[in-house]
Structures are given as structure tokens and as C-alpha cells.
PDB file of N, CA and C in Angstrom:
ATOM      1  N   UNK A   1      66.483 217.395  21.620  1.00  0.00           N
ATOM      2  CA  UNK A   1      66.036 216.077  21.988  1.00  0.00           C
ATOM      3  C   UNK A   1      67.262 215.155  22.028  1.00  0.00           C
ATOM      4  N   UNK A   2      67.180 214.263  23.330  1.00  0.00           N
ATOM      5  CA  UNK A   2      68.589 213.764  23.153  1.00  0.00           C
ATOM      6  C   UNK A   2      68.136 212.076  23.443  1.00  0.00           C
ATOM      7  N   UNK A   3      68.685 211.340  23.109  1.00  0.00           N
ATOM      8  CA  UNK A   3      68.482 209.699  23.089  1.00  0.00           C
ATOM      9  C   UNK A   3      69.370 209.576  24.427  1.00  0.00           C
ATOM     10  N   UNK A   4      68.465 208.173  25.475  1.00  0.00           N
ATOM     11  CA  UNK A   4      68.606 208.010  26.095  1.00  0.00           C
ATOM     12  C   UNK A   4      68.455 206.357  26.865  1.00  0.00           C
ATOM     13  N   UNK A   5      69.505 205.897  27.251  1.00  0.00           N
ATOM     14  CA  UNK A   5      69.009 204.538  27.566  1.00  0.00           C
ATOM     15  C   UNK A   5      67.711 204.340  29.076  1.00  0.00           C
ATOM     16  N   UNK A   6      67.076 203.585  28.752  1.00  0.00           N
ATOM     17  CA  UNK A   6      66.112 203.421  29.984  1.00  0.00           C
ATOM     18  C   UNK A   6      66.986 203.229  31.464  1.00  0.00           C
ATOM     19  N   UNK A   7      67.909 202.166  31.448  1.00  0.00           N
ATOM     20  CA  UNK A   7      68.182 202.648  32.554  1.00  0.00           C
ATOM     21  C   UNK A   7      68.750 204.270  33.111  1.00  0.00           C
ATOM     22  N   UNK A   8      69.610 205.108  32.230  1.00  0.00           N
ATOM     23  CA  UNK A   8      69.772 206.128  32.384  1.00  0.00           C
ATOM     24  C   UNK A   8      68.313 206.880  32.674  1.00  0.00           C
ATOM     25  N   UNK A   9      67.335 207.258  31.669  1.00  0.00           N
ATOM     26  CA  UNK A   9      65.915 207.548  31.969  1.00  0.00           C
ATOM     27  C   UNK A   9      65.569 207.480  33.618  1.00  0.00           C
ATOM     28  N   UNK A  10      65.831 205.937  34.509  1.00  0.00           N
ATOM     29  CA  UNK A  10      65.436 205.522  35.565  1.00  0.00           C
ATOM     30  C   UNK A  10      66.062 206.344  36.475  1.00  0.00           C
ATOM     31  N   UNK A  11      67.628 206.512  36.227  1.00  0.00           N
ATOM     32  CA  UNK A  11      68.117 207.297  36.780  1.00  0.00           C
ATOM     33  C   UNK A  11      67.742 208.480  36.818  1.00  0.00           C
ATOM     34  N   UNK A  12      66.959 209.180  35.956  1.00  0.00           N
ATOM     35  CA  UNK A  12      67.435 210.806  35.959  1.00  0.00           C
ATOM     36  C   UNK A  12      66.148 211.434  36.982  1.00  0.00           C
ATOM     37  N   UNK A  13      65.203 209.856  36.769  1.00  0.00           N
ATOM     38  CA  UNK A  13      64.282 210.569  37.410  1.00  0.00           C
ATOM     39  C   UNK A  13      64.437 210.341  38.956  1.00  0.00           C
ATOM     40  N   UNK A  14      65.297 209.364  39.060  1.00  0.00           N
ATOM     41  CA  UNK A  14      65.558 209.169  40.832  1.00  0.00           C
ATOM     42  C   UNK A  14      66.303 210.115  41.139  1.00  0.00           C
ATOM     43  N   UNK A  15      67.073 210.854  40.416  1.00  0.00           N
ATOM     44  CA  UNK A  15      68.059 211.642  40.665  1.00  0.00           C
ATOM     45  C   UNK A  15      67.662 212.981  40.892  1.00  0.00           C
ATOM     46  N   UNK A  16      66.523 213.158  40.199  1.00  0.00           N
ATOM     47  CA  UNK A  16      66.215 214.471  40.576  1.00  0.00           C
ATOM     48  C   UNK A  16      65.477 215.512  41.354  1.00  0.00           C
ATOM     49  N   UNK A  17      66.312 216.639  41.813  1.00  0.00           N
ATOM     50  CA  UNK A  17      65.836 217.481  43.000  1.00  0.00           C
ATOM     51  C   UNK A  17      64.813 218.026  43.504  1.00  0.00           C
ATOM     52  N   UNK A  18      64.555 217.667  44.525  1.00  0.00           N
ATOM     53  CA  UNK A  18      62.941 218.141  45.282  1.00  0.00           C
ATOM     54  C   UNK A  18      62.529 219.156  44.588  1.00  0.00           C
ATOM     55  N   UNK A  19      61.546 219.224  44.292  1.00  0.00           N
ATOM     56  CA  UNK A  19      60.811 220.187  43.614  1.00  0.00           C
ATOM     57  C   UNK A  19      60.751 220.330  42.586  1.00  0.00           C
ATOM     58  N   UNK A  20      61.735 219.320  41.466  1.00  0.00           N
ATOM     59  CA  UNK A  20      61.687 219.834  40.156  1.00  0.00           C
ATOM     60  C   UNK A  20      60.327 218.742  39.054  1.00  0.00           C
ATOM     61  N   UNK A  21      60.035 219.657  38.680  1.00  0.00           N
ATOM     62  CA  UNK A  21      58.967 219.407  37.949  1.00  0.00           C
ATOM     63  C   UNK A  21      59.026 218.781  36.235  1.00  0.00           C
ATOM     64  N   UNK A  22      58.259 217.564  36.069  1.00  0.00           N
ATOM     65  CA  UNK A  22      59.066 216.479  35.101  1.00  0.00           C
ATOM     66  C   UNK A  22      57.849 216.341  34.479  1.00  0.00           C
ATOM     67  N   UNK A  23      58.265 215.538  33.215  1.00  0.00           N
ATOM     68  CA  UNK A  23      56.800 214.417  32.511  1.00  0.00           C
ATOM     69  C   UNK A  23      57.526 213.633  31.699  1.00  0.00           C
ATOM     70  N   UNK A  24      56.475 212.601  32.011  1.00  0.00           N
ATOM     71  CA  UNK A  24      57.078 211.542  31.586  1.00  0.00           C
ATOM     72  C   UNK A  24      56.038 210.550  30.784  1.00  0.00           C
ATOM     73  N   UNK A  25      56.330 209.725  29.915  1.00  0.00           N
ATOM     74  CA  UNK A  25      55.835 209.057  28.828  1.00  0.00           C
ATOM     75  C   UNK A  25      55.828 207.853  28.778  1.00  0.00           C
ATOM     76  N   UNK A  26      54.461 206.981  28.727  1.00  0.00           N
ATOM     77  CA  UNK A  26      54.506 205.704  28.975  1.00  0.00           C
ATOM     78  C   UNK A  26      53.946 204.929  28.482  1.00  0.00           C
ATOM     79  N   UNK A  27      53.991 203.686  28.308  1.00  0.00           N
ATOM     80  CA  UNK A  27      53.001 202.566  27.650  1.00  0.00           C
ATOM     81  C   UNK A  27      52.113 202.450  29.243  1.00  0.00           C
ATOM     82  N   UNK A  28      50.826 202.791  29.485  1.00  0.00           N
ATOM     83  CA  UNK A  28      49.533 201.756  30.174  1.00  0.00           C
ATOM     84  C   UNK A  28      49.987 200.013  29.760  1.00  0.00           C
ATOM     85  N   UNK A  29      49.196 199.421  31.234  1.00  0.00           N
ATOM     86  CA  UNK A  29      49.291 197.970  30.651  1.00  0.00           C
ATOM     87  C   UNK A  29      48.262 197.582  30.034  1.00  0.00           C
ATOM     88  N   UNK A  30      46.900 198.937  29.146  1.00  0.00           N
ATOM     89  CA  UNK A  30      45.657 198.396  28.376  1.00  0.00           C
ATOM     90  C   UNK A  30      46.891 198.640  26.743  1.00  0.00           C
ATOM     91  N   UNK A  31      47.898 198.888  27.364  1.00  0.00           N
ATOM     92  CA  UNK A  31      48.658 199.248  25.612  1.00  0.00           C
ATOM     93  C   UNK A  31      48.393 200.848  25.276  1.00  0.00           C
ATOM     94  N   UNK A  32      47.829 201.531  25.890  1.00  0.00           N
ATOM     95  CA  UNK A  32      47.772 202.821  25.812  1.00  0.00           C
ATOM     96  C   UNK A  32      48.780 203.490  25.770  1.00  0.00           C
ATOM     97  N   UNK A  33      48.968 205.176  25.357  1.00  0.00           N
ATOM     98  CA  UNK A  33      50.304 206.043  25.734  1.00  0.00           C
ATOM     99  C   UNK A  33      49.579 206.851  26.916  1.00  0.00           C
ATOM    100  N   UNK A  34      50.657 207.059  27.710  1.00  0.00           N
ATOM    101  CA  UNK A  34      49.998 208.144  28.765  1.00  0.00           C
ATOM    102  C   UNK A  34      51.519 208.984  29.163  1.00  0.00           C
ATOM    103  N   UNK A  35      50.915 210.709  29.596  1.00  0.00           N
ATOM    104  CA  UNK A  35      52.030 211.224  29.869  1.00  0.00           C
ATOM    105  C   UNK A  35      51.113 211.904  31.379  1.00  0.00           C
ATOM    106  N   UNK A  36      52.145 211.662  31.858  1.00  0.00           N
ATOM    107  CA  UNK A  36      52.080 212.616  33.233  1.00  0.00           C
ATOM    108  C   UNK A  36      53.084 213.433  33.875  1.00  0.00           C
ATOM    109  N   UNK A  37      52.468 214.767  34.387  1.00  0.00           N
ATOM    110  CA  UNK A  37      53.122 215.897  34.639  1.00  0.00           C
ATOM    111  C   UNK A  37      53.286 215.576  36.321  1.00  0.00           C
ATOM    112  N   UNK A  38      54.381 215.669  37.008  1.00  0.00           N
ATOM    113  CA  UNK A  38      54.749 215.208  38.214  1.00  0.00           C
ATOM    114  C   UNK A  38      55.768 216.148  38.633  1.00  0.00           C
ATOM    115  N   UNK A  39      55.632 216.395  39.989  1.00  0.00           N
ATOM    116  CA  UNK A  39      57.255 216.963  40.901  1.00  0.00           C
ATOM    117  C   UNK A  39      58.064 215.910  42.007  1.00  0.00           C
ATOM    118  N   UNK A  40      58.589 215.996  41.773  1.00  0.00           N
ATOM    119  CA  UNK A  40      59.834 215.229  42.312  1.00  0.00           C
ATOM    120  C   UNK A  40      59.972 215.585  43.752  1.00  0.00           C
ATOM    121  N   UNK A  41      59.956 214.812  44.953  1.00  0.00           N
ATOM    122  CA  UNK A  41      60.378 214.985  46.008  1.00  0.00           C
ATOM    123  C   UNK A  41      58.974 215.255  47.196  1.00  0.00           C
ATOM    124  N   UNK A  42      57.414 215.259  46.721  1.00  0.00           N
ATOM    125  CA  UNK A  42      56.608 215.556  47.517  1.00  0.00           C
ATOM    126  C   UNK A  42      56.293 214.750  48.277  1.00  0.00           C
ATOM    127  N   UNK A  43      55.610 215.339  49.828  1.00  0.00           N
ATOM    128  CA  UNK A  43      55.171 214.136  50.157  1.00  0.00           C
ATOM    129  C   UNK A  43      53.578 214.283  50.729  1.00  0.00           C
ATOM    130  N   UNK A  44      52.658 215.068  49.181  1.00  0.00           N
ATOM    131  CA  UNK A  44      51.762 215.341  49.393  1.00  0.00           C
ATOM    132  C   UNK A  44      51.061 214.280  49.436  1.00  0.00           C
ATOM    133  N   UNK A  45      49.713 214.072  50.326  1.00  0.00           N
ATOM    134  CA  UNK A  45      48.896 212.723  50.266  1.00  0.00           C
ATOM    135  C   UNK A  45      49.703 211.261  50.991  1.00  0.00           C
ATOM    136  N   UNK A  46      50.839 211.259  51.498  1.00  0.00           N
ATOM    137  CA  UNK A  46      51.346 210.394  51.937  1.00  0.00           C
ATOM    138  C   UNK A  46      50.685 210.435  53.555  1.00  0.00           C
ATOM    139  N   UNK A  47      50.367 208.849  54.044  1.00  0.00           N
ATOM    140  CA  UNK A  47      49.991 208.874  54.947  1.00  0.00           C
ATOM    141  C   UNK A  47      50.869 208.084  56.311  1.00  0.00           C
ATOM    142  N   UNK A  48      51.851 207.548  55.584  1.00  0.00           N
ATOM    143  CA  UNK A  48      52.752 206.983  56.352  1.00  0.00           C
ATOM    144  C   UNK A  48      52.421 205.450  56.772  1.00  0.00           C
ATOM    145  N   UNK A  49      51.681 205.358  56.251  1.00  0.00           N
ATOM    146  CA  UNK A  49      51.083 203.378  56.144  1.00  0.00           C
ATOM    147  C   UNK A  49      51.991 202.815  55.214  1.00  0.00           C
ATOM    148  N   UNK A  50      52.360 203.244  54.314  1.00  0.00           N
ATOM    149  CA  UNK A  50      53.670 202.487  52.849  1.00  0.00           C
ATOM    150  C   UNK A  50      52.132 201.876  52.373  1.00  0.00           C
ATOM    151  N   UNK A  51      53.043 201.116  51.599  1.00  0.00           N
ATOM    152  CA  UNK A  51      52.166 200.210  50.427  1.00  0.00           C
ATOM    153  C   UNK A  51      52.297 199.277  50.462  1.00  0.00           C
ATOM    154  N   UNK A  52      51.503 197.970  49.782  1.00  0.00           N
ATOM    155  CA  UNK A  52      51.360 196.397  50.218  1.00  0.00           C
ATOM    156  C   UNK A  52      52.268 195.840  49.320  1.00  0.00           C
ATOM    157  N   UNK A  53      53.211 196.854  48.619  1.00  0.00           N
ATOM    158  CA  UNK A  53      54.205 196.210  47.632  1.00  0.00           C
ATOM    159  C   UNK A  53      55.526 197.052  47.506  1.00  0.00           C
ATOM    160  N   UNK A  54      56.328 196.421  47.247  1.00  0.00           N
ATOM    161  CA  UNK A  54      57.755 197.633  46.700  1.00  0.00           C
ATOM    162  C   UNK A  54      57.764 197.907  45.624  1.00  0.00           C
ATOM    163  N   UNK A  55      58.143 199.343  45.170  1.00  0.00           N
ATOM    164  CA  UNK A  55      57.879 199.498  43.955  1.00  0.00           C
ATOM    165  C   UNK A  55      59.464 199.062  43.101  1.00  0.00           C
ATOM    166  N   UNK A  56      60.371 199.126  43.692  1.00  0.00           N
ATOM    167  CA  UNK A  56      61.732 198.473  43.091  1.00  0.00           C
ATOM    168  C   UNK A  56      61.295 197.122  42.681  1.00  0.00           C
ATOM    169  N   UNK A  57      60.658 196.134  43.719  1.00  0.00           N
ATOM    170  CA  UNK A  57      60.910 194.896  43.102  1.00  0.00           C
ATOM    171  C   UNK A  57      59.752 194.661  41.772  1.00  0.00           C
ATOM    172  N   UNK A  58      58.551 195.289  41.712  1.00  0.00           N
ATOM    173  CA  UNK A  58      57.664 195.396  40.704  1.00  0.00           C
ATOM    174  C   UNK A  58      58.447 196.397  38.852  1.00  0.00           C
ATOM    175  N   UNK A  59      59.680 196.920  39.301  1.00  0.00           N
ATOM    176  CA  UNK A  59      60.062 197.820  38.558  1.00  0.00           C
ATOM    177  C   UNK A  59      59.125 198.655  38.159  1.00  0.00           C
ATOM    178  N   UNK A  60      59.079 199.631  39.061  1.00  0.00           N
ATOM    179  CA  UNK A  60      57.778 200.624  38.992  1.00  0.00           C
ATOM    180  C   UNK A  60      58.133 201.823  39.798  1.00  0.00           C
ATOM    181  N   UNK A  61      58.013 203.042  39.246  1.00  0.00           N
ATOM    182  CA  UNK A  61      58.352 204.363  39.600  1.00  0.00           C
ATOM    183  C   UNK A  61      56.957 205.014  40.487  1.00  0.00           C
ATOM    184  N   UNK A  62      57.209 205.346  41.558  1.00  0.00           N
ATOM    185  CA  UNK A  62      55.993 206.485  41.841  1.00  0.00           C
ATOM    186  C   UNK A  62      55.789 207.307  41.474  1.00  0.00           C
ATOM    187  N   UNK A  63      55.009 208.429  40.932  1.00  0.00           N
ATOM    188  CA  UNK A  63      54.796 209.617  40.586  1.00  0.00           C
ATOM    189  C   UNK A  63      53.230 209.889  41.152  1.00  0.00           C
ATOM    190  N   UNK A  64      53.707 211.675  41.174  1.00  0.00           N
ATOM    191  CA  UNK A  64      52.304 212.228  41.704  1.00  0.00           C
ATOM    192  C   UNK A  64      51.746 212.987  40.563  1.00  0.00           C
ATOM    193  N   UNK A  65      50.530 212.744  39.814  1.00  0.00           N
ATOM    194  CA  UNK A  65      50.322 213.200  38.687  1.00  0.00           C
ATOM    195  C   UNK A  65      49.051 214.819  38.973  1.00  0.00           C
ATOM    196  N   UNK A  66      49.810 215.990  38.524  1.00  0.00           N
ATOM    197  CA  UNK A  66      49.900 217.039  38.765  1.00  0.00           C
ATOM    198  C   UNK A  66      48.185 217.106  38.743  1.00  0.00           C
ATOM    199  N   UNK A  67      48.172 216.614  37.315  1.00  0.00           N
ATOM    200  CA  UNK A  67      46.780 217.174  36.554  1.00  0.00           C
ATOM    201  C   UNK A  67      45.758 216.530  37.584  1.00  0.00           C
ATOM    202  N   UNK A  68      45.923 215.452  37.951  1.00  0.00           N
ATOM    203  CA  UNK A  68      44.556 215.417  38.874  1.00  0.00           C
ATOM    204  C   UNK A  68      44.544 216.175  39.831  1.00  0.00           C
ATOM    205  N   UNK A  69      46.003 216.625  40.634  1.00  0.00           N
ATOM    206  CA  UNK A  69      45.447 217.456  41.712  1.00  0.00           C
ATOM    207  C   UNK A  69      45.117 218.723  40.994  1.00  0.00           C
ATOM    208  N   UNK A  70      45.396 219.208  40.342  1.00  0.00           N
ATOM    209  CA  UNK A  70      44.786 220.723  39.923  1.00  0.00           C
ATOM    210  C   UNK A  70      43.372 220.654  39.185  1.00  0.00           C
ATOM    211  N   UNK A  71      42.701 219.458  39.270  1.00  0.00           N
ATOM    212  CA  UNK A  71      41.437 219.602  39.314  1.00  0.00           C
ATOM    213  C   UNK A  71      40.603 218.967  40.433  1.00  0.00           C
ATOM    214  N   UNK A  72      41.289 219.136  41.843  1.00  0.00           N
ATOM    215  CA  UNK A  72      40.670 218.869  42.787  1.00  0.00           C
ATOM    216  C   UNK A  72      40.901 217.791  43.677  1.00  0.00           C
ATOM    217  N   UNK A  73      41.191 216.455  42.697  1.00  0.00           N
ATOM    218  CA  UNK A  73      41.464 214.971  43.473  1.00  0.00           C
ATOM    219  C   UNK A  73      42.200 215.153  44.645  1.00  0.00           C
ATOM    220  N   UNK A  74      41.634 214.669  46.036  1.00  0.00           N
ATOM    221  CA  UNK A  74      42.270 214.345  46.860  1.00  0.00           C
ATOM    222  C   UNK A  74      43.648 214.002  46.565  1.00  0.00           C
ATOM    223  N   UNK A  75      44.822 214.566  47.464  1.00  0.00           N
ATOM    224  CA  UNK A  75      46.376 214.371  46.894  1.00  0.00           C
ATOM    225  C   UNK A  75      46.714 212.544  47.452  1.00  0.00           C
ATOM    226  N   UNK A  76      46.125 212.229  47.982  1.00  0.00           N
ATOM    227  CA  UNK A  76      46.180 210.475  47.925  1.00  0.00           C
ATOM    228  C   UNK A  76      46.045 210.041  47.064  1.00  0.00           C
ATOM    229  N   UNK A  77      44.887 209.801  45.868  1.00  0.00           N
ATOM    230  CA  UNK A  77      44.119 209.548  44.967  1.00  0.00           C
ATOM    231  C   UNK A  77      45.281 210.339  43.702  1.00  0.00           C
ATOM    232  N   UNK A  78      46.423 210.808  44.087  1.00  0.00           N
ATOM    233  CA  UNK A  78      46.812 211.181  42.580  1.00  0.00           C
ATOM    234  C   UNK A  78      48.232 210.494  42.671  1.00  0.00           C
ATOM    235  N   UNK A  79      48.669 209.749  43.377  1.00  0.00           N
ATOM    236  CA  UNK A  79      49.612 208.953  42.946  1.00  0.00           C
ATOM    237  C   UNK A  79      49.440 207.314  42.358  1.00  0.00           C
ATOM    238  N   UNK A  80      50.361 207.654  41.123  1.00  0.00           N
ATOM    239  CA  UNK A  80      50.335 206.874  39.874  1.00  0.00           C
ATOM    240  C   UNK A  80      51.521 205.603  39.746  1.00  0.00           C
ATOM    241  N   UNK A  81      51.811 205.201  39.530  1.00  0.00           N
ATOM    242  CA  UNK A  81      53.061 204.003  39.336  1.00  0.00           C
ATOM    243  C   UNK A  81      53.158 204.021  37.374  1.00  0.00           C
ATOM    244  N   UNK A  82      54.218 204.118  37.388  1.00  0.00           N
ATOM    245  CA  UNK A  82      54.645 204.006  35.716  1.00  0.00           C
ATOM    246  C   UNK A  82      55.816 202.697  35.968  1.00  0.00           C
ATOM    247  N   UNK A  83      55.569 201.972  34.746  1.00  0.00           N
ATOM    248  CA  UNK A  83      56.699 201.091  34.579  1.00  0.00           C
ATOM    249  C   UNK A  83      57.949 201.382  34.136  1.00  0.00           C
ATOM    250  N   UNK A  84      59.075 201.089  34.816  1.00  0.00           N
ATOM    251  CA  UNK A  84      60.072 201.111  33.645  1.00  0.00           C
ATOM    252  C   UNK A  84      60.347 200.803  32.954  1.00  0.00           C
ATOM    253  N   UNK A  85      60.127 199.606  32.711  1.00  0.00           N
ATOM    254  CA  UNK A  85      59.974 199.125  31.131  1.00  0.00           C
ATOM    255  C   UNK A  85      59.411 199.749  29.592  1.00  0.00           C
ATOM    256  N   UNK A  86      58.198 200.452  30.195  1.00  0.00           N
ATOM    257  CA  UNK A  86      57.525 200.855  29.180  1.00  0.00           C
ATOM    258  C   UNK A  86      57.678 202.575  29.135  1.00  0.00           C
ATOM    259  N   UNK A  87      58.904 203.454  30.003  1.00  0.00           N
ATOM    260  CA  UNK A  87      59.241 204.829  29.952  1.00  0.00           C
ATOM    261  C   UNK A  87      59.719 204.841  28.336  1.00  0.00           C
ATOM    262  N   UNK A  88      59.208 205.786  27.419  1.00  0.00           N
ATOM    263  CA  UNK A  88      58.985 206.331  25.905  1.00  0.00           C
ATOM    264  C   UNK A  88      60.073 207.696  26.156  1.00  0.00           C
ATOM    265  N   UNK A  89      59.746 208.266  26.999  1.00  0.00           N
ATOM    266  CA  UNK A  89      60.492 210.175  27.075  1.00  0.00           C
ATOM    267  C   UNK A  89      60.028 210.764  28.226  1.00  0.00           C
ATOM    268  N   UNK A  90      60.904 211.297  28.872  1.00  0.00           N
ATOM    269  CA  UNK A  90      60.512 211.979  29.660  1.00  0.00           C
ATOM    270  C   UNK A  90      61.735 213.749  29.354  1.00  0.00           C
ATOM    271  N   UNK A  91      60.846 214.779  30.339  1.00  0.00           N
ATOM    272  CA  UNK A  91      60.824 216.212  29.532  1.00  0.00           C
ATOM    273  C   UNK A  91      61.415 216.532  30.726  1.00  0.00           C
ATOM    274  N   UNK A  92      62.332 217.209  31.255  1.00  0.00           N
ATOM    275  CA  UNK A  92      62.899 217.740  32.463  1.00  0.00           C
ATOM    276  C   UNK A  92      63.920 219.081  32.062  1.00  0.00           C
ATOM    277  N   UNK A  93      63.227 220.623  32.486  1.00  0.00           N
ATOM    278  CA  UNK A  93      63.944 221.542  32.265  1.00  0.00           C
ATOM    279  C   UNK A  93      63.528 222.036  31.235  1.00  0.00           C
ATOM    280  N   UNK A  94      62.808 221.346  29.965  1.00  0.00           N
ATOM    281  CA  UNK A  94      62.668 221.902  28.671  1.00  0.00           C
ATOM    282  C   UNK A  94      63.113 221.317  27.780  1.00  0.00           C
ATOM    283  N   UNK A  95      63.921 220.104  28.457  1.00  0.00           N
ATOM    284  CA  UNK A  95      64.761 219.579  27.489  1.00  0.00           C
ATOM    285  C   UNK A  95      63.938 217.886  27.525  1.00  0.00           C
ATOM    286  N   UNK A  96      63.947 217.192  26.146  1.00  0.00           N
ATOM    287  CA  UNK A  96      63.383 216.225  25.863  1.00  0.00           C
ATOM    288  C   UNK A  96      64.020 215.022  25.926  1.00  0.00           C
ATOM    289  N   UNK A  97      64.178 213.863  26.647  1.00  0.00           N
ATOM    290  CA  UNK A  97      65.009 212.969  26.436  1.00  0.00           C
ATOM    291  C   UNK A  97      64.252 211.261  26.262  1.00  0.00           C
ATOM    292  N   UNK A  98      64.535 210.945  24.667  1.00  0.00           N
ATOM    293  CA  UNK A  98      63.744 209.539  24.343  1.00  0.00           C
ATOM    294  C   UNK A  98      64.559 208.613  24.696  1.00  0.00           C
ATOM    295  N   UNK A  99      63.570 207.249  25.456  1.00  0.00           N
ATOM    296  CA  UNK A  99      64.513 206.310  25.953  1.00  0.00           C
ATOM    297  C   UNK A  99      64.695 205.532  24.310  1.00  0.00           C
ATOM    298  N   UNK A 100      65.513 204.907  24.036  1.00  0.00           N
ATOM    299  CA  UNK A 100      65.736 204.019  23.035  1.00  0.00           C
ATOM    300  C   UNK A 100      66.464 202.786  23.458  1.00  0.00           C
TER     301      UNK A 100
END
């Protein structure tokens, strides 16, 4: 387990290569923890309309959260937005890295 600053965190996940498969750890804005299992680089469920917002200027990451599609959800319906602010750890490779 290795300590990690959030912006580094922000980085590792922009940084990393199509296909590789991540999770990541978060505060909800009900104050909840939530982790979601995601791959990097898909562009499953994308319809090519964009979105009514940027996710840079909201400081907000996209992710496609695995677990709903492997129980069926339409692959539209499984992309998620996590804050950066509130990234806790994220797991890439096996290896654990806490933002502090």
C-alpha cells in the first residue's frame, strides 16, 4: 500500500492504458463510501451526443462501473462520475494506493 497525493491519484487514473482495469474509492455526495470496479479507455454505451457539462470543470472523473454491466444494465446507464475531491484509494494492478 503506498500513500498518494490526490492530485497524483487524478493522474494515475488519466494516465492509464486502454483496457486496464481499476477501482476506485469514494465519498457519495449523501456522505456515503462507494467503490467501483471500472476499465479504462471504453467506449461502451457512448452515443456521441457528449454531455450537458464538462467533467474537468465540475472536477469529476468518468468511470464505467463494471458491476452494473455484469448484471445486465444497459452500458449507457453504467457510467458514473466520482469526484476528485472525495478519491479515498484507488487499486490498479494489485497494488493499493491511499490518497492522503
Amino acid at each position: 500500500m503506498k500513500n498518494i497525493t490526490r492530485n497524483q491519484a487524478v493522474e494515475m487514473i488519466q494516465g492509464l492504458s486502454a483496457g486496464t482495469i481499476y477501482s476506485v474509492t469514494f465519498t457519495k455526495k449523501d456522505g456515503t463510501e462507494r467503490m467501483i470496479n471500472s476499465i479504462k479507455g471504453t467506449g461502451l454505451g457512448i452515443n456521441g451526443n457528449g454531455k450537458r457539462y464538462n467533467d474537468e470543470e465540475k472536477g469529476l472523473i468518468s468511470v464505467l462501473d463494471m458491476q452494473l454491466r455484469a448484471q445486465g444494465v444497459k452500458p449507457e446507464m453504467c457510467w458514473r462520475t466520482v469526484s476528485k475531491d472525495t478519491i479515498k484509494e484507488i487499486k490498479v494492478n494489485k497494488e493499493m494506493f491511499v490518497v492522503c
